[in-house]
PDB file of N, CA and C in Angstrom:
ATOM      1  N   UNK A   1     -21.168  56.328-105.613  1.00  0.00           N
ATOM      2  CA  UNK A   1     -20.797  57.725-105.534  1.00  0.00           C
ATOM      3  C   UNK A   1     -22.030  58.585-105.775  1.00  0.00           C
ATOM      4  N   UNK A   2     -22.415  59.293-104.792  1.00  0.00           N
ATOM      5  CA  UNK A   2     -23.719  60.488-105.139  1.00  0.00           C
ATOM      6  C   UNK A   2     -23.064  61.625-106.283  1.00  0.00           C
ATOM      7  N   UNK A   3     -23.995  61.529-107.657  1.00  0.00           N
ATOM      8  CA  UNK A   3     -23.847  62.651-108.425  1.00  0.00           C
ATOM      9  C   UNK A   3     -25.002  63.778-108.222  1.00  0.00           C
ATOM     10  N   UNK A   4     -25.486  64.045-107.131  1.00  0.00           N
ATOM     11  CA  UNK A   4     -26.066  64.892-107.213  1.00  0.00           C
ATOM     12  C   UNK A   4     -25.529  66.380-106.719  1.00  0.00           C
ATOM     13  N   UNK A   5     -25.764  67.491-107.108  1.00  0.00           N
ATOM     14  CA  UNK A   5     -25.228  68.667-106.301  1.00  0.00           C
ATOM     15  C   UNK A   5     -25.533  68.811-104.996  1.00  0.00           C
ATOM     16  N   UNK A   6     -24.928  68.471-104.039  1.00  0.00           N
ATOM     17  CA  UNK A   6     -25.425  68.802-103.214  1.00  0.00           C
ATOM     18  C   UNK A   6     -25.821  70.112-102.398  1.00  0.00           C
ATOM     19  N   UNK A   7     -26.658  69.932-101.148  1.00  0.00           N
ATOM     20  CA  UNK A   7     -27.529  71.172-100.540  1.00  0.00           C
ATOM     21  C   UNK A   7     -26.509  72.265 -99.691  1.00  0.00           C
ATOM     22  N   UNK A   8     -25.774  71.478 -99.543  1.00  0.00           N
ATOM     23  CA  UNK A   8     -24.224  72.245 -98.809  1.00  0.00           C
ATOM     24  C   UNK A   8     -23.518  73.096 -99.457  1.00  0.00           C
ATOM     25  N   UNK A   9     -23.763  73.574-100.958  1.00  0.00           N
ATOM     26  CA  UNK A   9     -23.014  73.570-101.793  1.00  0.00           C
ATOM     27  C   UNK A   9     -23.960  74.640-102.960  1.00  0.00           C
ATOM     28  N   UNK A  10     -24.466  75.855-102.014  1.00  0.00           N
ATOM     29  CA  UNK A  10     -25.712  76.338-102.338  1.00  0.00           C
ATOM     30  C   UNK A  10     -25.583  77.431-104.011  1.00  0.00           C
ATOM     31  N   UNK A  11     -24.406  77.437-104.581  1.00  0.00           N
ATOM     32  CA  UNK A  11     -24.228  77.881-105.623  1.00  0.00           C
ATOM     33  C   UNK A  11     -24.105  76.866-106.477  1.00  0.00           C
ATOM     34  N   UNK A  12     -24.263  76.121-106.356  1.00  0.00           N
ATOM     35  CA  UNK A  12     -24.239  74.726-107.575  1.00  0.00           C
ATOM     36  C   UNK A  12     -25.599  74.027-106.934  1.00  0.00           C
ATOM     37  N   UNK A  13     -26.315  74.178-106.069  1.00  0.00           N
ATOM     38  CA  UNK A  13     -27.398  73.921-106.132  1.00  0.00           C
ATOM     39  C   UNK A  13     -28.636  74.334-106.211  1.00  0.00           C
ATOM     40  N   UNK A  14     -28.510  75.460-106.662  1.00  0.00           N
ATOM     41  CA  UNK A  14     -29.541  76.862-106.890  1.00  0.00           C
ATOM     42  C   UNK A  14     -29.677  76.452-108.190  1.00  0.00           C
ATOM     43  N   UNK A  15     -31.316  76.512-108.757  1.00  0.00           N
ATOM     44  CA  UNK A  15     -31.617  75.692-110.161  1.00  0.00           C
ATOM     45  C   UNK A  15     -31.021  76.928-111.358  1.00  0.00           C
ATOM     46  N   UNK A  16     -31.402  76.467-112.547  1.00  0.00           N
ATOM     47  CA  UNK A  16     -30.446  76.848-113.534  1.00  0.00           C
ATOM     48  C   UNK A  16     -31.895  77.854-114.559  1.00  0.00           C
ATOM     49  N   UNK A  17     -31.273  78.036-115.420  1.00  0.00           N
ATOM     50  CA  UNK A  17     -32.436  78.657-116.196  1.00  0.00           C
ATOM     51  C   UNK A  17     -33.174  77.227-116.762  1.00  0.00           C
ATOM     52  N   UNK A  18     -34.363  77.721-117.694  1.00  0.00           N
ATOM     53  CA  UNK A  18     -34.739  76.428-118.287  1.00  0.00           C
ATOM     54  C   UNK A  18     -34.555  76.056-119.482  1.00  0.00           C
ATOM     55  N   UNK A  19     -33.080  76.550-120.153  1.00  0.00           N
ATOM     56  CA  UNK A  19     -32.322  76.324-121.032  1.00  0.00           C
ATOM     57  C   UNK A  19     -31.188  75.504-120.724  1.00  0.00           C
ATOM     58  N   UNK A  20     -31.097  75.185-119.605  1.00  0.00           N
ATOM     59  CA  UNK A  20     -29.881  74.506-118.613  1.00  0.00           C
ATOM     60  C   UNK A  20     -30.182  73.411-117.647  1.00  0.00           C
ATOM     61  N   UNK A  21     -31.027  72.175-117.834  1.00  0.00           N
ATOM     62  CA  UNK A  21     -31.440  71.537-116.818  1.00  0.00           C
ATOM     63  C   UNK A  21     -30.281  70.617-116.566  1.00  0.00           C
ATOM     64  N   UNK A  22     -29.294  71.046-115.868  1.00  0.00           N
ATOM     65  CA  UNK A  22     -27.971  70.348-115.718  1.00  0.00           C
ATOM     66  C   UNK A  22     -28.532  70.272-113.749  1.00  0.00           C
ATOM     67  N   UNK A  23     -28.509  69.163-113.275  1.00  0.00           N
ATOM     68  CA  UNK A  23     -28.815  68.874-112.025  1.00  0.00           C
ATOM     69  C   UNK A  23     -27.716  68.011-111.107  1.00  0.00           C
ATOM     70  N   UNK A  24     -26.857  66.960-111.828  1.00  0.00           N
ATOM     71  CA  UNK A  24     -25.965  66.381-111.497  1.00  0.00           C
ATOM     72  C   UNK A  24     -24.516  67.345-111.029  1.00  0.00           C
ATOM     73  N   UNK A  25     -23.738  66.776-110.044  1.00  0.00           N
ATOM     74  CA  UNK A  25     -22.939  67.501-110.042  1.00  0.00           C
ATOM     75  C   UNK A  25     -21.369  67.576-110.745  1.00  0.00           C
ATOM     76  N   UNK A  26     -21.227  66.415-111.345  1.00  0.00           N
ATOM     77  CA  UNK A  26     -20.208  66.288-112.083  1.00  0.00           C
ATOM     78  C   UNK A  26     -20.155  67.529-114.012  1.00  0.00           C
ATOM     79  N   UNK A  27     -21.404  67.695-114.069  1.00  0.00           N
ATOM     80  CA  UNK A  27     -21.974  68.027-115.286  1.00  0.00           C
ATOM     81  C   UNK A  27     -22.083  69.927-114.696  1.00  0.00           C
ATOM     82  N   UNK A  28     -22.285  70.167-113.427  1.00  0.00           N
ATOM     83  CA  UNK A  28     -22.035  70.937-112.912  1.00  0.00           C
ATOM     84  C   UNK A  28     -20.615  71.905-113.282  1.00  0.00           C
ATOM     85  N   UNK A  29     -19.874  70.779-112.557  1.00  0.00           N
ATOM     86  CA  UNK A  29     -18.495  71.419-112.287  1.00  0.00           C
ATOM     87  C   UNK A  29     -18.072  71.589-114.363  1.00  0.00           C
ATOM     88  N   UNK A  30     -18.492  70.462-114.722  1.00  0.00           N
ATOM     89  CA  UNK A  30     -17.982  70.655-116.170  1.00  0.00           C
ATOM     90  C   UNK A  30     -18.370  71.922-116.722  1.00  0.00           C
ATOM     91  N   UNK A  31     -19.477  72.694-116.229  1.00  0.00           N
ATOM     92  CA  UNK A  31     -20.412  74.179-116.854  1.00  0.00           C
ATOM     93  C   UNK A  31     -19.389  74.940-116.356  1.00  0.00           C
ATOM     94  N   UNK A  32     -19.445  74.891-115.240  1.00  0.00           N
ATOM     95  CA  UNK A  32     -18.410  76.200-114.534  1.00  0.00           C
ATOM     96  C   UNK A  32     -17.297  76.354-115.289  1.00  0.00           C
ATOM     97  N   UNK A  33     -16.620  74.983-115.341  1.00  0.00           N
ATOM     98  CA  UNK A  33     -15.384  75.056-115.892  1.00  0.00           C
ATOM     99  C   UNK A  33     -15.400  75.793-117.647  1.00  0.00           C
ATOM    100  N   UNK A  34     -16.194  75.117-118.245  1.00  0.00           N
ATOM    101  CA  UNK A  34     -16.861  75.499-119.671  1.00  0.00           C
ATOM    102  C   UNK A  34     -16.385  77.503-119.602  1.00  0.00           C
ATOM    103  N   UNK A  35     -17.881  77.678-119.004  1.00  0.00           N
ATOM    104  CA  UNK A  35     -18.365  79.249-118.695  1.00  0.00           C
ATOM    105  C   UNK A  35     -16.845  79.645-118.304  1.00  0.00           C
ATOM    106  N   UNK A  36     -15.928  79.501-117.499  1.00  0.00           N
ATOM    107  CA  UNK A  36     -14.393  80.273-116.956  1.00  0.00           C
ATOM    108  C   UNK A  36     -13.616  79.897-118.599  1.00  0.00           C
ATOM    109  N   UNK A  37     -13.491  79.373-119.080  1.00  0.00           N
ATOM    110  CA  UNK A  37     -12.118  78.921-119.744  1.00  0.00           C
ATOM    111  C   UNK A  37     -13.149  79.851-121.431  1.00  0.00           C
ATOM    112  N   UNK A  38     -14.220  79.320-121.784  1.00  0.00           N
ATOM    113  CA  UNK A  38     -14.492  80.232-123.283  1.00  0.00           C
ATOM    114  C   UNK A  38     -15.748  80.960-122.508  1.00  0.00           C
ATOM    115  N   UNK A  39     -15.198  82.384-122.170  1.00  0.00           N
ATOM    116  CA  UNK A  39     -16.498  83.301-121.383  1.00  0.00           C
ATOM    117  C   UNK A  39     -17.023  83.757-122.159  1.00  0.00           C
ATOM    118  N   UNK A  40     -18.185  84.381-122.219  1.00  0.00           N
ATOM    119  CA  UNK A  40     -18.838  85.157-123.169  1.00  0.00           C
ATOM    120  C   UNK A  40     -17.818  86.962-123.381  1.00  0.00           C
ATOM    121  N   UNK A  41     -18.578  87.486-124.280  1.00  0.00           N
ATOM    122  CA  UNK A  41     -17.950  88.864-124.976  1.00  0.00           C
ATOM    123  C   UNK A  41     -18.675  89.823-123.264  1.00  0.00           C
ATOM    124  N   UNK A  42     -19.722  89.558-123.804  1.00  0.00           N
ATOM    125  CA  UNK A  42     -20.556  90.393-122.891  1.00  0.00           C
ATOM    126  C   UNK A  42     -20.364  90.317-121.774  1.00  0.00           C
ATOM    127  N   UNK A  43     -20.876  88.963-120.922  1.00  0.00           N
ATOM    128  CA  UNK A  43     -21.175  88.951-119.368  1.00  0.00           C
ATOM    129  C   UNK A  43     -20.163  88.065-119.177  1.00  0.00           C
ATOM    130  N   UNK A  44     -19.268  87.505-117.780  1.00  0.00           N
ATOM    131  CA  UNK A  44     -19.124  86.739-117.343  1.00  0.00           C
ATOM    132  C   UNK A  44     -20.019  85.854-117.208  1.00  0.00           C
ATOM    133  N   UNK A  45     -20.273  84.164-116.703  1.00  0.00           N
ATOM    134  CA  UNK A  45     -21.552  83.358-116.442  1.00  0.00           C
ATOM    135  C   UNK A  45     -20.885  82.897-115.246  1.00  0.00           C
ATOM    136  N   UNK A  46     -19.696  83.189-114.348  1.00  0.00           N
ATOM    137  CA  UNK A  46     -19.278  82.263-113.267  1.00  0.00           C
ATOM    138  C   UNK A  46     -18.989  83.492-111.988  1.00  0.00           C
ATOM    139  N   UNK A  47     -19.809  83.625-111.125  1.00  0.00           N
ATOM    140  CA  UNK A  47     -19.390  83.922-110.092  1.00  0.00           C
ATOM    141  C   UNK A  47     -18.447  83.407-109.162  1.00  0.00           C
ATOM    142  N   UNK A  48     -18.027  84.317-108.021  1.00  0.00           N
ATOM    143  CA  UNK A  48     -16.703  83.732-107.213  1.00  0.00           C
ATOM    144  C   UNK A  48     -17.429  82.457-106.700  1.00  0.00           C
ATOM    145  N   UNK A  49     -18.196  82.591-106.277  1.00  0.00           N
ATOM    146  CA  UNK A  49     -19.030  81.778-105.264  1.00  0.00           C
ATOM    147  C   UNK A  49     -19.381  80.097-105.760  1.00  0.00           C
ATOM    148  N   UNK A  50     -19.589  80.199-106.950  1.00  0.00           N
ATOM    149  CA  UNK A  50     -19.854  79.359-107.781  1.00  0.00           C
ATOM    150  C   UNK A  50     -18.616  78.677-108.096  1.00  0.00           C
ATOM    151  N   UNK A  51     -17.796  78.991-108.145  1.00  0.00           N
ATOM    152  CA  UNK A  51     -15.991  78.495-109.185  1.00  0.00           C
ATOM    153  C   UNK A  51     -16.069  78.041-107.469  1.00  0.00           C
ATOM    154  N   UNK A  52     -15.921  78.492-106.121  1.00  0.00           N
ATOM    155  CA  UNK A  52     -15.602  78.035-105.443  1.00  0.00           C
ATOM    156  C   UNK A  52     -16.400  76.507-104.741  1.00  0.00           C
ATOM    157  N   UNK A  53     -17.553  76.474-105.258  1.00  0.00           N
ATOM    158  CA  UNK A  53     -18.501  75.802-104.854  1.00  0.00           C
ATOM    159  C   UNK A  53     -17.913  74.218-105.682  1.00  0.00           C
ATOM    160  N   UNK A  54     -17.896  74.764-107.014  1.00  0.00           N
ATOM    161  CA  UNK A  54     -17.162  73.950-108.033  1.00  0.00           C
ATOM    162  C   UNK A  54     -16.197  73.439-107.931  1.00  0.00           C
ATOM    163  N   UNK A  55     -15.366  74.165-107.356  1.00  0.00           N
ATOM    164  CA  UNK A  55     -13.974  73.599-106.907  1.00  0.00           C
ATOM    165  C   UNK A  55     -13.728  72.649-104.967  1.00  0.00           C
ATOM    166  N   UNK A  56     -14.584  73.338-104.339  1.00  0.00           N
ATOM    167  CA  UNK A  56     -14.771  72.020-103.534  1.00  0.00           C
ATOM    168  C   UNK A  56     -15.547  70.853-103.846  1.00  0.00           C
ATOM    169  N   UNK A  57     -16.801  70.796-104.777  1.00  0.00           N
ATOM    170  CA  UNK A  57     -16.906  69.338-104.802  1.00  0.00           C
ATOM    171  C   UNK A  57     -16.093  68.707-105.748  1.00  0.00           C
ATOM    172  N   UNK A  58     -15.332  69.470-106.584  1.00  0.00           N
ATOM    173  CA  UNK A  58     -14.478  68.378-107.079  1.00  0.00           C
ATOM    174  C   UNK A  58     -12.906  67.800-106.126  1.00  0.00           C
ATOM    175  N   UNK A  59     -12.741  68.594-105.375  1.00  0.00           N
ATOM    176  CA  UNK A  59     -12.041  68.162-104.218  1.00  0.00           C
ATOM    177  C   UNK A  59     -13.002  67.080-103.460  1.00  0.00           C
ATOM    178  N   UNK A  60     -13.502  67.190-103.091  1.00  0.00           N
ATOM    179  CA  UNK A  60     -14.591  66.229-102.597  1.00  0.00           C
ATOM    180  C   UNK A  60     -14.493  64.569-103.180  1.00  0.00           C
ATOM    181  N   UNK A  61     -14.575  64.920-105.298  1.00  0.00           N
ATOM    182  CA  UNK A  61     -15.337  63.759-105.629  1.00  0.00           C
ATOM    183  C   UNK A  61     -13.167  63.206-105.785  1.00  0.00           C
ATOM    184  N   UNK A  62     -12.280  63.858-105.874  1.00  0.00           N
ATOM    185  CA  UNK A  62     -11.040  63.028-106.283  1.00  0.00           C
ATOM    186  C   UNK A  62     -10.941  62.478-104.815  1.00  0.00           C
ATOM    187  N   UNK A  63     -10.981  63.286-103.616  1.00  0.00           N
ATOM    188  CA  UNK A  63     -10.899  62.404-102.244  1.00  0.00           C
ATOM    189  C   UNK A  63     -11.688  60.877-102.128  1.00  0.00           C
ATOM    190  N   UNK A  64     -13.260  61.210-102.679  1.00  0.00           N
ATOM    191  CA  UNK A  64     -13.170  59.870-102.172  1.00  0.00           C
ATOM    192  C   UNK A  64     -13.152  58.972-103.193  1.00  0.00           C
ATOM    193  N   UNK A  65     -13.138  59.365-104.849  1.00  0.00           N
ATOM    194  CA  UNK A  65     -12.448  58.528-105.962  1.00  0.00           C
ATOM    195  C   UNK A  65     -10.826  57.753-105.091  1.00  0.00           C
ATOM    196  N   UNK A  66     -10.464  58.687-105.046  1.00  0.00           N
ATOM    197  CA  UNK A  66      -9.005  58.094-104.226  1.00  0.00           C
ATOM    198  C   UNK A  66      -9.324  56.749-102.829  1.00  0.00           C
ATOM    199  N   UNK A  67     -10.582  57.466-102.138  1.00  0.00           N
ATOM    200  CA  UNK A  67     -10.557  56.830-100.894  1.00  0.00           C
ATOM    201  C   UNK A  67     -11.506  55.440-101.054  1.00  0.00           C
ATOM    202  N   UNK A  68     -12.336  55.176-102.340  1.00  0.00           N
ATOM    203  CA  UNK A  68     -12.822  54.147-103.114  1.00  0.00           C
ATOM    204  C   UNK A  68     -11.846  53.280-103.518  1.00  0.00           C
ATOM    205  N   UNK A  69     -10.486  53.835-104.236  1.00  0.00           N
ATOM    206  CA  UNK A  69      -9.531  52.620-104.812  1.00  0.00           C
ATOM    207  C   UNK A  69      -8.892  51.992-103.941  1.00  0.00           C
ATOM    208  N   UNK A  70      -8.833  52.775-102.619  1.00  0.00           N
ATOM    209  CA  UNK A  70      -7.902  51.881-101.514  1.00  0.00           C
ATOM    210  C   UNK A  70      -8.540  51.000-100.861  1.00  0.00           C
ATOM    211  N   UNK A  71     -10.440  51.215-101.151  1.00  0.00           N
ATOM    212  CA  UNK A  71     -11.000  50.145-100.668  1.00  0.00           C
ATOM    213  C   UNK A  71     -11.294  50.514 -98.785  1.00  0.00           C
ATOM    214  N   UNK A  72     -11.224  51.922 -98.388  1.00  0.00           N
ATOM    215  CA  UNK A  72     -11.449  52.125 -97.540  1.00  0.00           C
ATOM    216  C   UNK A  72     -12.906  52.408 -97.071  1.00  0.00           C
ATOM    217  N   UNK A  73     -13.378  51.153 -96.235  1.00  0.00           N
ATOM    218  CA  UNK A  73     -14.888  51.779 -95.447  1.00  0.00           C
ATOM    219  C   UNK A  73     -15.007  52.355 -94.367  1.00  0.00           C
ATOM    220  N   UNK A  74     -14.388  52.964 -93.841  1.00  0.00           N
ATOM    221  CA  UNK A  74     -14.313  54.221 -92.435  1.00  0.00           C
ATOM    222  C   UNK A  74     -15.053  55.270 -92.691  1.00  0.00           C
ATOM    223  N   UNK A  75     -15.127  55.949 -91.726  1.00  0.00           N
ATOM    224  CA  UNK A  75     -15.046  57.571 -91.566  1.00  0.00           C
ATOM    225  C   UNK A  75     -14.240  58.158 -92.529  1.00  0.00           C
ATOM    226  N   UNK A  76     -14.753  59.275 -92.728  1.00  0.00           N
ATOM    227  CA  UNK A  76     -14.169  60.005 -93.148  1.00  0.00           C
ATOM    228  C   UNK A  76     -14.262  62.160 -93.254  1.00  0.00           C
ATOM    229  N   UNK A  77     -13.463  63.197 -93.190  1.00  0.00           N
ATOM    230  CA  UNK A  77     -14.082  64.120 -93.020  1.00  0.00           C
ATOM    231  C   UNK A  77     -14.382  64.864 -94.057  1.00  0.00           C
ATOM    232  N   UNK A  78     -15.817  64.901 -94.016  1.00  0.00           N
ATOM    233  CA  UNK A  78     -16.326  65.305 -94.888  1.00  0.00           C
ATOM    234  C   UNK A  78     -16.397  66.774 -95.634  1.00  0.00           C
ATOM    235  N   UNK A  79     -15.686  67.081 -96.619  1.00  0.00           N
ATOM    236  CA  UNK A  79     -15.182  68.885 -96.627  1.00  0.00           C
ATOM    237  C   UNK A  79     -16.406  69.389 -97.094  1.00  0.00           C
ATOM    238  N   UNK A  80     -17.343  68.763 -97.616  1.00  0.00           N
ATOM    239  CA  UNK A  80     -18.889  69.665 -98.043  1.00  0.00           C
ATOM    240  C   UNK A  80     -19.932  70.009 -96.911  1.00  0.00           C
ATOM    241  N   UNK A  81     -19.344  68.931 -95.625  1.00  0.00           N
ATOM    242  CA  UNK A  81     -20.412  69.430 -94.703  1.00  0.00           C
ATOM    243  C   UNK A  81     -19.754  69.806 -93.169  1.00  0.00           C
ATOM    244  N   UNK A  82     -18.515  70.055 -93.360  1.00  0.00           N
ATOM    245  CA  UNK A  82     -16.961  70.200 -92.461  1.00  0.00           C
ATOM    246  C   UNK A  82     -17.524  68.873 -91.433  1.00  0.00           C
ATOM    247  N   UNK A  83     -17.563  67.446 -91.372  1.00  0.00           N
ATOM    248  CA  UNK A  83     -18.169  67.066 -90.070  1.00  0.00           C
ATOM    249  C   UNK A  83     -17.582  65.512 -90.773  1.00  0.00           C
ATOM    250  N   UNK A  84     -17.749  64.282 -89.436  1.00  0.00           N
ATOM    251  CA  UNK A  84     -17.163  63.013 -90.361  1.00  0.00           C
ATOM    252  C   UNK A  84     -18.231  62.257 -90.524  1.00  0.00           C
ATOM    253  N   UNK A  85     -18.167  61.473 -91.432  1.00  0.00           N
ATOM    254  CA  UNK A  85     -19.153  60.590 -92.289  1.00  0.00           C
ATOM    255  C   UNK A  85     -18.801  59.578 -92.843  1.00  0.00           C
ATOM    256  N   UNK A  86     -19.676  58.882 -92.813  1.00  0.00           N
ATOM    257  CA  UNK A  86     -19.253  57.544 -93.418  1.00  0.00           C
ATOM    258  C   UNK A  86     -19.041  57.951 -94.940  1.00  0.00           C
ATOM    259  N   UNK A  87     -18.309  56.578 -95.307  1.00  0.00           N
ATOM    260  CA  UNK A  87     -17.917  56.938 -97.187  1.00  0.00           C
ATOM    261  C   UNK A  87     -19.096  56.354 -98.002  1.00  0.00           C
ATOM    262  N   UNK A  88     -19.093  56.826 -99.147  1.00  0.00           N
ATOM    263  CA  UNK A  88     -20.709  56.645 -99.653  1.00  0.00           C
ATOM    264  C   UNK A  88     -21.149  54.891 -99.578  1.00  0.00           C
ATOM    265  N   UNK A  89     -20.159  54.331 -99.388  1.00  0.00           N
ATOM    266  CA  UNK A  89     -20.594  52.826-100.187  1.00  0.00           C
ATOM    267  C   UNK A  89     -20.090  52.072 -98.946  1.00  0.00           C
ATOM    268  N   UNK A  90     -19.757  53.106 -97.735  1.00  0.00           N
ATOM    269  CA  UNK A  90     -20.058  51.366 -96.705  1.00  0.00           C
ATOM    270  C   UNK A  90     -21.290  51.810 -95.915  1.00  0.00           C
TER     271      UNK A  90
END
């Protein structure tokens, strides 16, 4: 399974401050989620763009978590890059 953020996915892959070297994308989606649920007083930290970015690759990673247990090596369509692709591991 690729944990990286990917380039498709240009609000979760835009670098972070250098108080934040979070690069993976699972650790990603966990910030977003973090930043929405205990926000700061002051600023928001989650743009629309971002929660949405967040929320397709984790659509992404349960599809092919799901499409890993059935043991499927096909095609498949890929929602981060709208196009079909092979699954990471055949």
């Amino acid at each position: 399974m690729p944990v990286d953020a990917p380039a498709s996915l240009p609000a979760l892959a835009a670098p972070q401050p250098p108080n934040r070297q979070v690069t993976d994308g699972p650790n990603r989606i966990a910030s977003v989620r973090t930043a929405f649920v205990h926000p700061k007083r002051r600023a928001a930290r989650t743009t629309s763009s971002l929660t949405v970015n967040a929320w397709r690759l984790s659509q992404w990673y349960l599809e092919i978590g799901l499409l890993s247990l059935m043991g499927y090596p096909g095609d498949h369509r890929n929602r981060l890059v709208m196009e079909a692709t092979k699954v990471p591991w055949a």
